[in-house]
N, C-alpha and C. Protein backbone atom coordinates (compact mmCIF):
# COMPACT_ATOMS: atom_id res chain seq x y z
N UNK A 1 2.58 -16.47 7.26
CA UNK A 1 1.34 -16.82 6.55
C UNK A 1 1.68 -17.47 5.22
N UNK A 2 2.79 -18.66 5.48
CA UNK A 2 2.91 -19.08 4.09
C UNK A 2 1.94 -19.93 3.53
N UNK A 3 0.89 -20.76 3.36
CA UNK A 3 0.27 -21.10 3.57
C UNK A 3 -0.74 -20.55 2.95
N UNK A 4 -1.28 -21.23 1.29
CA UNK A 4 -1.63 -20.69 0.75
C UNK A 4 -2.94 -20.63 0.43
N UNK A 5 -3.58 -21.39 1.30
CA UNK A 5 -5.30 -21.31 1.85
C UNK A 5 -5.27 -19.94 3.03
N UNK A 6 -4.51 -20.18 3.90
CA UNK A 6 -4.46 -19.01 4.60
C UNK A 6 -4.36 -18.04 4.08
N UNK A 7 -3.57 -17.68 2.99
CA UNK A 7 -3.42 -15.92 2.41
C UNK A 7 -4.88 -15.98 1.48
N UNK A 8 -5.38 -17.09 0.99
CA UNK A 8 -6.69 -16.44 0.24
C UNK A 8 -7.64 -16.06 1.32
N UNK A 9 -7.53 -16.83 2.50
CA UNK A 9 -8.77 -16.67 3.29
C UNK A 9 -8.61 -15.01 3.96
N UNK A 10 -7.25 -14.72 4.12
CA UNK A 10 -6.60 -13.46 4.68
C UNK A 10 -6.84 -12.13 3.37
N UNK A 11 -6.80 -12.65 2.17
CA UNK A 11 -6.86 -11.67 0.99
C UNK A 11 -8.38 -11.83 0.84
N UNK A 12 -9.48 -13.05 1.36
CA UNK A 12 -10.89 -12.77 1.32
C UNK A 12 -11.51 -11.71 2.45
N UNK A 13 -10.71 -12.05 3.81
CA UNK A 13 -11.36 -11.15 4.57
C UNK A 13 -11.27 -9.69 4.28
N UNK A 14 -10.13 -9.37 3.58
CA UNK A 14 -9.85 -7.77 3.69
C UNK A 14 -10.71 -7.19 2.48
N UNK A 15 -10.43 -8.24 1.60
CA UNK A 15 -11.08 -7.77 0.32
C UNK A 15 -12.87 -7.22 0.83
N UNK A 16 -13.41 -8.43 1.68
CA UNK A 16 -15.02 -8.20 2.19
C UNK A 16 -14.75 -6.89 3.21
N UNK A 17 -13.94 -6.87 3.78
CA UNK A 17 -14.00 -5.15 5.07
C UNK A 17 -13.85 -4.24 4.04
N UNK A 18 -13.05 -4.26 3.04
CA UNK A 18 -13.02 -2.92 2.20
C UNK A 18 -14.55 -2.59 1.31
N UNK A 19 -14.50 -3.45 0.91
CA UNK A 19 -15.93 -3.49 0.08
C UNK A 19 -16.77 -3.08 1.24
N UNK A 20 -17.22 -3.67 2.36
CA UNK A 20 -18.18 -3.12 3.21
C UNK A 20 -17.75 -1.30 3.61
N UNK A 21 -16.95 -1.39 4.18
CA UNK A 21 -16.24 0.15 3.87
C UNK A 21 -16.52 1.24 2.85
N UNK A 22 -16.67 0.30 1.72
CA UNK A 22 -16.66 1.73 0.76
C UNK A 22 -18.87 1.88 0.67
N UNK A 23 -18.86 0.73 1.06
CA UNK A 23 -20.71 0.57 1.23
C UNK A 23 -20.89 1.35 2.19
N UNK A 24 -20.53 1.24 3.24
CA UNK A 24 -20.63 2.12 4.34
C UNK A 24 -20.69 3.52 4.50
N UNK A 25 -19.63 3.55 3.48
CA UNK A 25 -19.43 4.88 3.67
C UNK A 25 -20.23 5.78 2.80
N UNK A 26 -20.49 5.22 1.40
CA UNK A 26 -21.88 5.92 0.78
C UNK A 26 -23.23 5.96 1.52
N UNK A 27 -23.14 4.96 2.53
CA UNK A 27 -24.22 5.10 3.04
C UNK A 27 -24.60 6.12 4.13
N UNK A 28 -23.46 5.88 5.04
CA UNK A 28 -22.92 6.65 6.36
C UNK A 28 -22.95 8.32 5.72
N UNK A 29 -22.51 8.67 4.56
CA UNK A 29 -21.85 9.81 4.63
C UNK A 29 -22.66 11.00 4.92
N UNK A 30 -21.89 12.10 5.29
CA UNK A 30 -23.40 12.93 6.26
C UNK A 30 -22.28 14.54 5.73
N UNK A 31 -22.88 15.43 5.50
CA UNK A 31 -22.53 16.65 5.46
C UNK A 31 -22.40 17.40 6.58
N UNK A 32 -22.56 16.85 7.47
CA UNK A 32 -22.33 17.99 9.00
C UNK A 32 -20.58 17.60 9.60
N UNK A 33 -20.07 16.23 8.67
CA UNK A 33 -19.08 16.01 9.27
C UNK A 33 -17.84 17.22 9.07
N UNK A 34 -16.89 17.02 10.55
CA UNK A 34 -15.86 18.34 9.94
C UNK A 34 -15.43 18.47 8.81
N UNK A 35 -15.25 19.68 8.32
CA UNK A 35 -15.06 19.63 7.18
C UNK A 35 -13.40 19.99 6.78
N UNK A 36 -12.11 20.31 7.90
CA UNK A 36 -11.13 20.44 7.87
C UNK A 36 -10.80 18.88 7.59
N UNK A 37 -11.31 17.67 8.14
CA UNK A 37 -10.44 16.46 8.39
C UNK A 37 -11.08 16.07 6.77
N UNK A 38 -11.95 16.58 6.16
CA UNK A 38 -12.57 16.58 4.76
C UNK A 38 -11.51 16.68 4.13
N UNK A 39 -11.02 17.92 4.11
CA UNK A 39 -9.81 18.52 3.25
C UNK A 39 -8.55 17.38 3.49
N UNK A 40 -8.26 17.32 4.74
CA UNK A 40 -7.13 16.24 4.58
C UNK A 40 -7.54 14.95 3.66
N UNK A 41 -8.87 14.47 4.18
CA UNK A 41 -9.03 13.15 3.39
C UNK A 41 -8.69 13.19 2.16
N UNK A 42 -8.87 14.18 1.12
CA UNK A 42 -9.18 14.43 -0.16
C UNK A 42 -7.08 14.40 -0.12
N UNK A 43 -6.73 15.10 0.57
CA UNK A 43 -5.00 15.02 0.34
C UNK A 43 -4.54 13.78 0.26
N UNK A 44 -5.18 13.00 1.37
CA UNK A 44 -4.80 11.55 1.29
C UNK A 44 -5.22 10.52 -0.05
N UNK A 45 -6.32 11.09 -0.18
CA UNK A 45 -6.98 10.34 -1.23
C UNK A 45 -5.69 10.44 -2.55
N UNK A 46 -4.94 11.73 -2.77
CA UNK A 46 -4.66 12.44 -3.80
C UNK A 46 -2.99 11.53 -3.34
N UNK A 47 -2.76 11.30 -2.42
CA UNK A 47 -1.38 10.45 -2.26
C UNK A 47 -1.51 9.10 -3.05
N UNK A 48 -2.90 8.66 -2.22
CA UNK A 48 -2.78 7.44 -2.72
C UNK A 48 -3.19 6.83 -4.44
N UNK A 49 -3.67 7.87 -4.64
CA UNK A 49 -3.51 7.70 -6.29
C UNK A 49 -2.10 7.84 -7.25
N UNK A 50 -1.32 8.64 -6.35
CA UNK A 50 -0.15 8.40 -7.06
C UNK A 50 0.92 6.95 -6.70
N UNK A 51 0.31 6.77 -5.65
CA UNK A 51 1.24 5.14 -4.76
C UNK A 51 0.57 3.78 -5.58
N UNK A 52 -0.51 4.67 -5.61
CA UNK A 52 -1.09 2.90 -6.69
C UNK A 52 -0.89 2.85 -7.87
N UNK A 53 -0.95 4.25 -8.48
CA UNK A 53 -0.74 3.79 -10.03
C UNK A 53 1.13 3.88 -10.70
N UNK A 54 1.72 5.02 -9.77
CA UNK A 54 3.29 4.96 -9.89
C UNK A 54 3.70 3.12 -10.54
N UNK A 55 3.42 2.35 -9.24
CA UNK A 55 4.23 1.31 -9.38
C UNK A 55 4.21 0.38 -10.93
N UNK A 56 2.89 1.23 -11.42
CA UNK A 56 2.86 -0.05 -12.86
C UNK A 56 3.66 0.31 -13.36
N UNK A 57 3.65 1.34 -13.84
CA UNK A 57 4.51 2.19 -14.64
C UNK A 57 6.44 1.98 -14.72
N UNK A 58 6.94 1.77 -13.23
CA UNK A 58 7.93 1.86 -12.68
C UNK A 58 8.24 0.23 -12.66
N UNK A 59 7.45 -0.97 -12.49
CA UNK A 59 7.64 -1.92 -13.17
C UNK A 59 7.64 -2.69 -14.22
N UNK A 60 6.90 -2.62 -15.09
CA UNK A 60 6.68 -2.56 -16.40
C UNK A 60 8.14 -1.83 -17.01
N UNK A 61 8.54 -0.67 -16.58
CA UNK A 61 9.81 -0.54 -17.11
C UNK A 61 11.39 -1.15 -16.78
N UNK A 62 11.11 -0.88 -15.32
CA UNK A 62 12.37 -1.89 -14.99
C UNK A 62 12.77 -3.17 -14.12
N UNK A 63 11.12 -3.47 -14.55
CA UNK A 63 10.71 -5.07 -13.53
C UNK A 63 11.17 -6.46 -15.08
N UNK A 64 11.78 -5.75 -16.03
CA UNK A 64 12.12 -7.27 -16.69
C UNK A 64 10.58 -7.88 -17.05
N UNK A 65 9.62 -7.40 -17.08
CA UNK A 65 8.08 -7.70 -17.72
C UNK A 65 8.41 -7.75 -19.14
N UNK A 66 7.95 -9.50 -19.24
CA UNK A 66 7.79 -9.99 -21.00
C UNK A 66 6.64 -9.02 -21.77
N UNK A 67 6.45 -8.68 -22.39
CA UNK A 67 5.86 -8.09 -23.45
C UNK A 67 4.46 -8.96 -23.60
N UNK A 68 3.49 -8.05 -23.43
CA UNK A 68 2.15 -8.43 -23.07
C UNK A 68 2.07 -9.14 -21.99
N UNK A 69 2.85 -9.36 -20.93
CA UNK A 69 2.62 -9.71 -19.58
C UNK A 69 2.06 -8.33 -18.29
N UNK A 70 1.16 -8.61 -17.39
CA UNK A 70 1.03 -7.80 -16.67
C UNK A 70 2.27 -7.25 -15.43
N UNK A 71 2.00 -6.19 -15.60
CA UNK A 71 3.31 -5.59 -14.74
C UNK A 71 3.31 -6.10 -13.36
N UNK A 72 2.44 -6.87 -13.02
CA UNK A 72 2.83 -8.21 -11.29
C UNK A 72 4.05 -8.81 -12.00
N UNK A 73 4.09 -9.45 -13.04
CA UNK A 73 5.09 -10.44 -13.22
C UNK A 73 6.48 -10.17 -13.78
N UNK A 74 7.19 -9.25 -12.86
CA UNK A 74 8.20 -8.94 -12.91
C UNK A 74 9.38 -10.32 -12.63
N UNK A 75 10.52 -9.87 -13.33
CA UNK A 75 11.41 -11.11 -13.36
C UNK A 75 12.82 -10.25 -12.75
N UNK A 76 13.12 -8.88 -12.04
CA UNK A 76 14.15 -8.34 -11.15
C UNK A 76 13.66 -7.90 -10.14
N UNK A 77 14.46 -7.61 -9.23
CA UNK A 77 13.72 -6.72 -8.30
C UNK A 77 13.98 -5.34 -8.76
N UNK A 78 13.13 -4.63 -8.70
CA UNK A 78 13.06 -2.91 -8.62
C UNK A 78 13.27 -2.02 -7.31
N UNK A 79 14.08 -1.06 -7.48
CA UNK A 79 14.66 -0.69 -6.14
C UNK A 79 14.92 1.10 -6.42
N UNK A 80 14.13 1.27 -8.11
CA UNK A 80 14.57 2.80 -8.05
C UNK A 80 12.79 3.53 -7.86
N UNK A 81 12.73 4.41 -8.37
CA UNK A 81 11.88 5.24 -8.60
C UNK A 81 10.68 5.07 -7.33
N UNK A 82 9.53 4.82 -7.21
CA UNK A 82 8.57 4.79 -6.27
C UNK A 82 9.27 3.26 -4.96
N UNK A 83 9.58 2.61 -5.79
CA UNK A 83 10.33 1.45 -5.38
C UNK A 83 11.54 1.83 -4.50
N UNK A 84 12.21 3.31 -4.64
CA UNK A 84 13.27 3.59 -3.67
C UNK A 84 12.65 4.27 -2.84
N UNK A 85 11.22 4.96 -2.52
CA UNK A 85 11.03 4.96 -1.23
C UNK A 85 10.66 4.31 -0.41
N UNK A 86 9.46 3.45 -0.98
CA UNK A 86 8.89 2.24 0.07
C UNK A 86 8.97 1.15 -0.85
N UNK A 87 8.82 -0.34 -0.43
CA UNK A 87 8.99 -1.38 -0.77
C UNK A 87 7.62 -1.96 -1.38
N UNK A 88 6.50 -1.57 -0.64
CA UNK A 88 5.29 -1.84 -1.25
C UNK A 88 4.52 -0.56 -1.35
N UNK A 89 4.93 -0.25 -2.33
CA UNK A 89 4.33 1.17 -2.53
C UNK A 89 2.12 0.95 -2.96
N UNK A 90 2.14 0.08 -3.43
CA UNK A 90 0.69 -0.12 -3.76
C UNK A 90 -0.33 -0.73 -2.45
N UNK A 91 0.51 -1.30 -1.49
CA UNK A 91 -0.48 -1.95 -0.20
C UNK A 91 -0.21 -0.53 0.55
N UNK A 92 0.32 0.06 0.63
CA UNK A 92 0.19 1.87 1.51
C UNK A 92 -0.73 2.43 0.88
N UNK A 93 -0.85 2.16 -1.06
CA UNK A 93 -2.38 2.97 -1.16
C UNK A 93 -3.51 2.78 -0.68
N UNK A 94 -3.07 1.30 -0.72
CA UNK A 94 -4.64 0.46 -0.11
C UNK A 94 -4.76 1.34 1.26
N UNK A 95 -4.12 0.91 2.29
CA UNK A 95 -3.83 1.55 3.33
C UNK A 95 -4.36 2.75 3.96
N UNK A 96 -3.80 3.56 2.68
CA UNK A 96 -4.59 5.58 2.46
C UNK A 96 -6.02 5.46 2.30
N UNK A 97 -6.04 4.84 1.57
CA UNK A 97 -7.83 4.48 1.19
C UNK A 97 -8.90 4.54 2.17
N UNK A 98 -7.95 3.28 3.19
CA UNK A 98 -8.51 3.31 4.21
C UNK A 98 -8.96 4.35 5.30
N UNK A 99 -7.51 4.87 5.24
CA UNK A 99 -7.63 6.27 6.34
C UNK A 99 -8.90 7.33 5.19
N UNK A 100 -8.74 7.32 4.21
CA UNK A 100 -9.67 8.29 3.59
C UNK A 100 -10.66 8.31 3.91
N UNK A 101 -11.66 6.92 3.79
CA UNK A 101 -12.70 7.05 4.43
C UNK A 101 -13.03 7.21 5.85
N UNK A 102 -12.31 6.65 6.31
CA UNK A 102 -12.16 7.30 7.53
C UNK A 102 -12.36 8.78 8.30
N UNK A 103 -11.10 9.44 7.68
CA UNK A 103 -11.41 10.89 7.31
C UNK A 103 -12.50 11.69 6.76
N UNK A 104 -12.52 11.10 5.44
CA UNK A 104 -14.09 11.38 4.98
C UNK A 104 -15.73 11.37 5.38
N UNK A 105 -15.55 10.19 6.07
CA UNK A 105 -17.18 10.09 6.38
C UNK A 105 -17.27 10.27 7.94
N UNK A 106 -16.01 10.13 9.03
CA UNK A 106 -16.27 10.55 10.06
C UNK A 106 -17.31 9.60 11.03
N UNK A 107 -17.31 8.47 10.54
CA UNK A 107 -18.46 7.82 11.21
C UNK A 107 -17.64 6.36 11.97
N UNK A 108 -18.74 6.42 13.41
CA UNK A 108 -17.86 5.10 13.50
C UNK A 108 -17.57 3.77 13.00
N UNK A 109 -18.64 3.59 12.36
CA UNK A 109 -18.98 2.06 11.77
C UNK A 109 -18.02 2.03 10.58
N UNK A 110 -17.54 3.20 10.17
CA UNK A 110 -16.46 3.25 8.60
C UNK A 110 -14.73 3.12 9.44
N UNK A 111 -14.61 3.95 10.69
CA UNK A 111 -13.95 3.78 11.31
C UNK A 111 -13.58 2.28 11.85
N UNK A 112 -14.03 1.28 12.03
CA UNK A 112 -14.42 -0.17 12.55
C UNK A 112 -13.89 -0.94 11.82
N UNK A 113 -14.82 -0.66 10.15
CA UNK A 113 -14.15 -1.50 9.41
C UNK A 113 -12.58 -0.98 8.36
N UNK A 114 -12.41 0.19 8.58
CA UNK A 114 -11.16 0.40 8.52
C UNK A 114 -10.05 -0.24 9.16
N UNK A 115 -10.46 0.07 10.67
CA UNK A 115 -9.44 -0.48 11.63
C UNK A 115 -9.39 -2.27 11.60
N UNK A 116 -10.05 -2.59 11.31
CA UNK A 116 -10.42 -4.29 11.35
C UNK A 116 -9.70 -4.68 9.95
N UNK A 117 -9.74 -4.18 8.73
CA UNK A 117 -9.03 -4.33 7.27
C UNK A 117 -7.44 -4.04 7.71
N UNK A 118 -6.94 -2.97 8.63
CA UNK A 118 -5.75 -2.45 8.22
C UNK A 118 -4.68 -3.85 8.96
N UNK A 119 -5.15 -4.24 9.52
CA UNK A 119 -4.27 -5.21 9.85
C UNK A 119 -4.30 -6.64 9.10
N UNK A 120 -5.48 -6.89 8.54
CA UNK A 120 -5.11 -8.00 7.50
C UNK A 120 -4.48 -7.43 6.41
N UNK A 121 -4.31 -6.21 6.00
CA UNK A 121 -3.39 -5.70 4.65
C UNK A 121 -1.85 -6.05 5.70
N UNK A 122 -1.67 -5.49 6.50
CA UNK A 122 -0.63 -6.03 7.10
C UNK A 122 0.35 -7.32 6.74
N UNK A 123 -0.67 -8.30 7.31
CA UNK A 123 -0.63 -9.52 6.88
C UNK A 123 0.27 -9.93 5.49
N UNK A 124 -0.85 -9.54 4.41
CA UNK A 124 -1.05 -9.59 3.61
C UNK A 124 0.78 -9.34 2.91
N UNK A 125 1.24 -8.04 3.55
CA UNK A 125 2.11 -7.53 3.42
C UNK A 125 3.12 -8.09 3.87
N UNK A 126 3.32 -8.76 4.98
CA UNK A 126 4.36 -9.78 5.44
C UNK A 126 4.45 -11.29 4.24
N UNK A 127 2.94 -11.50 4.08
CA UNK A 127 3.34 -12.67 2.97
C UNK A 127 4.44 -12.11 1.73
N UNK A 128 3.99 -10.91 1.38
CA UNK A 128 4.64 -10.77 0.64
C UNK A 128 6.00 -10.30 0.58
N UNK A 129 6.58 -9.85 1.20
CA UNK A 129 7.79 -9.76 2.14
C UNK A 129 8.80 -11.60 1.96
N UNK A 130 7.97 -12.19 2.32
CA UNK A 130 8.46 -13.53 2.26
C UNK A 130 9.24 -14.41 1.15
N UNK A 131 7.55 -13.99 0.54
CA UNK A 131 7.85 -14.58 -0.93
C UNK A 131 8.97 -13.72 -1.54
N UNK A 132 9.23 -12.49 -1.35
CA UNK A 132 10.14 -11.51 -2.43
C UNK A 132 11.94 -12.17 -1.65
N UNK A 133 11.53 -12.51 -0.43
CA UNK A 133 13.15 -13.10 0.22
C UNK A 133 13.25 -14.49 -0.90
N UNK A 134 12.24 -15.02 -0.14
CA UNK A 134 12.34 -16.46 -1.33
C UNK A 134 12.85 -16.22 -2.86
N UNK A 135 12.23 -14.95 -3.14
CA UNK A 135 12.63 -14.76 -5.48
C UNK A 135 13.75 -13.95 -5.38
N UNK A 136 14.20 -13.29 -4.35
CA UNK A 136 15.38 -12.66 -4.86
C UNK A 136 16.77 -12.42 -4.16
N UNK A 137 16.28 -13.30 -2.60
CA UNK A 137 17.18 -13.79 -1.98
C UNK A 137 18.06 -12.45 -1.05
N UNK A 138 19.46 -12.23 -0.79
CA UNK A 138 20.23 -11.33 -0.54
C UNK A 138 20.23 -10.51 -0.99
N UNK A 139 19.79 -10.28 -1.95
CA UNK A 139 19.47 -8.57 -2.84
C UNK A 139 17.67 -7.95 -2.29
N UNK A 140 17.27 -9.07 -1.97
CA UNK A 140 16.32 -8.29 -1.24
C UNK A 140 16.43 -8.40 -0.15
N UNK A 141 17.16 -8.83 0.90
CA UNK A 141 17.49 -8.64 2.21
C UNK A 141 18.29 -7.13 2.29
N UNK A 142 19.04 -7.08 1.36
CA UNK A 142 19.73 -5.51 1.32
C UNK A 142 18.70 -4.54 1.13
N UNK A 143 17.83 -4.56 -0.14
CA UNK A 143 16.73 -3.98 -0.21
C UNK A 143 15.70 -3.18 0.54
N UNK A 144 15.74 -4.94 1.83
CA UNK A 144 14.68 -4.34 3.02
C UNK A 144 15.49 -2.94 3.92
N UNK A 145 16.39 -3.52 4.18
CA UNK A 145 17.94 -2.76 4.66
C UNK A 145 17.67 -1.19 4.62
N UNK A 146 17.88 -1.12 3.27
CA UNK A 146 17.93 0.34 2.69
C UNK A 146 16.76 1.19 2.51
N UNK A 147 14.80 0.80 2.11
CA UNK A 147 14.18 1.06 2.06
C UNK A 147 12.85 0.43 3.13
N UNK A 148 12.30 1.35 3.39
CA UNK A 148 11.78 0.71 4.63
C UNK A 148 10.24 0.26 3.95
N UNK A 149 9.51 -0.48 4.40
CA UNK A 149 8.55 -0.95 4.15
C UNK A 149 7.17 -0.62 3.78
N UNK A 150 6.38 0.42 4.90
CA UNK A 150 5.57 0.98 4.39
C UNK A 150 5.46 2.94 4.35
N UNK A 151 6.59 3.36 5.37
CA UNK A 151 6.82 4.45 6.06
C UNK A 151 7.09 5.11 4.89
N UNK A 152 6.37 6.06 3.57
CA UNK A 152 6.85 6.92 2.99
C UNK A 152 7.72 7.98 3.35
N UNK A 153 7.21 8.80 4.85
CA UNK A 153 8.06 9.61 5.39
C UNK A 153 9.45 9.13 5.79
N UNK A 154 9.80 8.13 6.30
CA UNK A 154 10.98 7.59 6.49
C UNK A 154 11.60 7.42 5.07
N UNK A 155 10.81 7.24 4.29
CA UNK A 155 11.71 6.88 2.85
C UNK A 155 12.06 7.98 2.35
N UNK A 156 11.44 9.04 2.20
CA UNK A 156 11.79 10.15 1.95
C UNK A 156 12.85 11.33 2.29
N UNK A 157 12.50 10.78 3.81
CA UNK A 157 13.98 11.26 4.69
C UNK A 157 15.20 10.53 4.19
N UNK A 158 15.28 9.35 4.01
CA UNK A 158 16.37 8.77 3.37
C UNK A 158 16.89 9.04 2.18
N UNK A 159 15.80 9.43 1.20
CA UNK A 159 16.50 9.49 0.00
C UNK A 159 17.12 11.08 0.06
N UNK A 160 15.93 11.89 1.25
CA UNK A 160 16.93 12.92 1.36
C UNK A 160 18.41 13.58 1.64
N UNK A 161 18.70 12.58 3.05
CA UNK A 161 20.14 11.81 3.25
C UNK A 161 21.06 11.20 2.54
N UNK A 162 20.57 10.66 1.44
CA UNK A 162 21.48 9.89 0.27
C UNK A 162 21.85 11.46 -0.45
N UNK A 163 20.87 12.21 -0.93
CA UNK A 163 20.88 12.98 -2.11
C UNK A 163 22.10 13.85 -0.96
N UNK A 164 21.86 14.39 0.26
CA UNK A 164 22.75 15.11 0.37
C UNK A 164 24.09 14.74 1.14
N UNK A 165 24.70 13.47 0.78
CA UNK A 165 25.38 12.61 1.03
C UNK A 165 25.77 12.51 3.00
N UNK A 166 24.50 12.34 3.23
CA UNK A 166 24.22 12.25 4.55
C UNK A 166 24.47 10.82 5.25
């Protein structure tokens, strides 16, 4: 998706399913739904607040960000902290979000446009994949190597394996 009418039209569609999603789901939402897959949602919800906001923090410090620049415009690649488990740690929040409502409202029509968004974040996610080969070349080919993409649990297992020289 290099092709840079294509990724806006790909970053318009998802952007409109999420927004309908979160409409939906204020609208949809109903109190009879189970209330165990409730409790998970709210866990998920509680992941993905730490996956979205971790990464500013973690670039801004060791993304080489000029001073009063926003922490997107990193000038290294980052490969420790939230960055050593998954590679796009902020499109998995998006991601969670998704499953949240999901979880949360229990309805099919929130279900629909969940499932219909999660694959243009996908997308979305391969562009960016691309572009990061293109800016940083063989150090992010090793990168991909070592940390896997969106799989927190896999990343976690790994760093568990590193720590216990596995």
């Amino acid at each position: 998706m290099r092709s840079p009418s294509l990724s806006k039209v790909v970053w318009g569609l998802w952007i409109t399913l999420a927004v309908a999603q979160v409409i939906a789901s204020v609208f949809l939402f109903s109190r009879s739904a189970w209330r165990p897959l409730r409790l998970v949602a709210w866990g998920v919800w509680a992941i993905s607040c730490v996956l979205g906001w971790l990464p500013t923090f973690t670039l801004r410090k060791h993304g080489g960000v000029a001073k009063g620049k926003s922490y997107i415009h990193t000038t290294a690649l980052v490969d420790r902290g939230i960055y050593g488990l998954v590679r796009h740690p902020q499109y998995l929040s998006f991601l969670l979000v998704h499953l949240f409502f999901v979880l949360l409202v229990q309805h099919w029509a929130v279900t629909a446009l969940g499932l219909a968004a999660i694959p243009l974040l996908y997308l979305i996610v391969q562009d960016e994949e691309q572009r990061n080969l293109e800016r940083f070349g063989e150090a992010y080919r090793d990168y991909m190597a070592r940390v896997p993409q969106l799989n927190l649990v896999a990343g976690l297992c790994r760093l568990l394996r590193r720590r216990s020289g596995g």
